[in-house]
Protein backbone atom coordinates (compact mmCIF):
# COMPACT_ATOMS: atom_id res chain seq x y z
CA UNK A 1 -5.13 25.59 0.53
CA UNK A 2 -2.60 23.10 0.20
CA UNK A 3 -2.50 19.52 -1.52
CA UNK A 4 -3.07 16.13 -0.20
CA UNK A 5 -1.74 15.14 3.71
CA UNK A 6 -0.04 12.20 4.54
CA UNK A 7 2.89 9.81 3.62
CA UNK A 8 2.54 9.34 -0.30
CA UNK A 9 3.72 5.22 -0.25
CA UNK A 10 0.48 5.05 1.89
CA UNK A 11 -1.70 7.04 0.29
CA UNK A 12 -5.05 6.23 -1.36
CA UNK A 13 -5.33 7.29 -5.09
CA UNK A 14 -8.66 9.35 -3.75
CA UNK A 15 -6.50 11.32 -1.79
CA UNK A 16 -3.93 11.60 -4.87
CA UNK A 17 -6.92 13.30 -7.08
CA UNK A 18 -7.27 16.72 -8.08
CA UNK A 19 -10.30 16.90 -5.04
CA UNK A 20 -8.88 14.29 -2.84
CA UNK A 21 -11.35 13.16 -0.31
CA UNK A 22 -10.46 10.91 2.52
CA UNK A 23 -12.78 8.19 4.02
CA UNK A 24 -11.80 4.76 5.60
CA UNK A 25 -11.75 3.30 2.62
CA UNK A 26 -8.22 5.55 2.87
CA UNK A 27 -6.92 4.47 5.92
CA UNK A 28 -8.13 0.40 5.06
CA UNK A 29 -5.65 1.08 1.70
CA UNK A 30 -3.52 2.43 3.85
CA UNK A 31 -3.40 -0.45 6.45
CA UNK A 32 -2.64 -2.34 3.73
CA UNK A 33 0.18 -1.03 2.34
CA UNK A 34 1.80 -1.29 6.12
CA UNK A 35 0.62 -4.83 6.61
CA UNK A 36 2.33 -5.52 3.22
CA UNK A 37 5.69 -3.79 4.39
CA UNK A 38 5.68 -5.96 7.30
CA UNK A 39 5.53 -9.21 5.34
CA UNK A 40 7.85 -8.22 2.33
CA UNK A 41 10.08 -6.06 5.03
CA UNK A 42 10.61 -3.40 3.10
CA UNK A 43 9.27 0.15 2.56
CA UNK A 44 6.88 0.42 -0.12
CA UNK A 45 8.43 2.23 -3.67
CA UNK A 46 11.13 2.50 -2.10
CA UNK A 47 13.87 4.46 -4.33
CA UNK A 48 11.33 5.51 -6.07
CA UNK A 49 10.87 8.94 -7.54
CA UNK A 50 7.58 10.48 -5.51
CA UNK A 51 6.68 11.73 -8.85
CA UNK A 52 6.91 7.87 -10.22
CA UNK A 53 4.85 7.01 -7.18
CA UNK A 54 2.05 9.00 -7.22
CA UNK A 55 1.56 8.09 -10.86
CA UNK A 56 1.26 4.89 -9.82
CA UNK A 57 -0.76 4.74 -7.03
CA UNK A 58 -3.26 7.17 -9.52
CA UNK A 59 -2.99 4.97 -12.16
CA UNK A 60 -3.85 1.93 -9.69
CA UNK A 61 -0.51 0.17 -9.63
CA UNK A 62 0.32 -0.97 -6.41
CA UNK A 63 3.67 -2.58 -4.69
CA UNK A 64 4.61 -6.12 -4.83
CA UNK A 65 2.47 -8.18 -2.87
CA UNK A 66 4.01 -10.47 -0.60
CA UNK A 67 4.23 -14.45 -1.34
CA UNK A 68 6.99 -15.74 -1.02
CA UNK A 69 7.70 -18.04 2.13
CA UNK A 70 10.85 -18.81 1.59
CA UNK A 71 12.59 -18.38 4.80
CA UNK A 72 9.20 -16.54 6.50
CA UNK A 73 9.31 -17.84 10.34
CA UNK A 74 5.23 -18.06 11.41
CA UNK A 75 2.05 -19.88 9.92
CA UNK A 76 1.59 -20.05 5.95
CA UNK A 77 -1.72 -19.75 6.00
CA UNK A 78 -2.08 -16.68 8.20
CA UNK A 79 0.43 -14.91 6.45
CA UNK A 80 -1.58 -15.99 2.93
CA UNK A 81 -4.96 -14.81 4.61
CA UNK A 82 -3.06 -11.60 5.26
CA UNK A 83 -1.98 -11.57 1.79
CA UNK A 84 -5.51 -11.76 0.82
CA UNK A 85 -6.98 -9.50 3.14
CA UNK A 86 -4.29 -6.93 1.51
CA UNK A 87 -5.07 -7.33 -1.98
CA UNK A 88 -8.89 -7.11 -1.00
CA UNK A 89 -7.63 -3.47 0.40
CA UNK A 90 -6.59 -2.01 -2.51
């Protein structure tokens, strides 16, 4: 038995369903999510009640997107092309 395995801030809604399945379409969400927590530096709902979250990811909100530059050391355009590639993720 059992419910859903995994992290819930990285979890695909899919896997959030009543009959999660799992596919890489999960783990590309997923590689999102981490590739966005390395731009913005932060964890992803963080603070957030996992109740809150999982509501959210289910209801197909997802966490701030990165794009601000402001102080960002590296190449603007790779980090927007990143950006991109996220939101294409989700």
């Amino acid at each position: 038995g059992g419910g859903p395995l995994g992290t819930l801030s990285y979890m695909p809604p899919e896997a959030l369903s009543a009959r999660p399945t799992y596919s890489e379409a999960g783990d590309l969400y997923a590689f999102g999510v981490m590739t966005n927590e390395v731009l913005l530096q932060e964890s992803p709902y963080r603070g957030v009640p996992d109740s809150i979250v999982h509501s959210e990811v289910v209801g197909g909100t997802r966490p701030p997107l990165f794009d601000d530059h402001d102080g960002y050391v590296g190449n603007a355009e790779a980090v927007d092309q990143l950006r991109d590639a996220v939101q294409r993720q989700w």
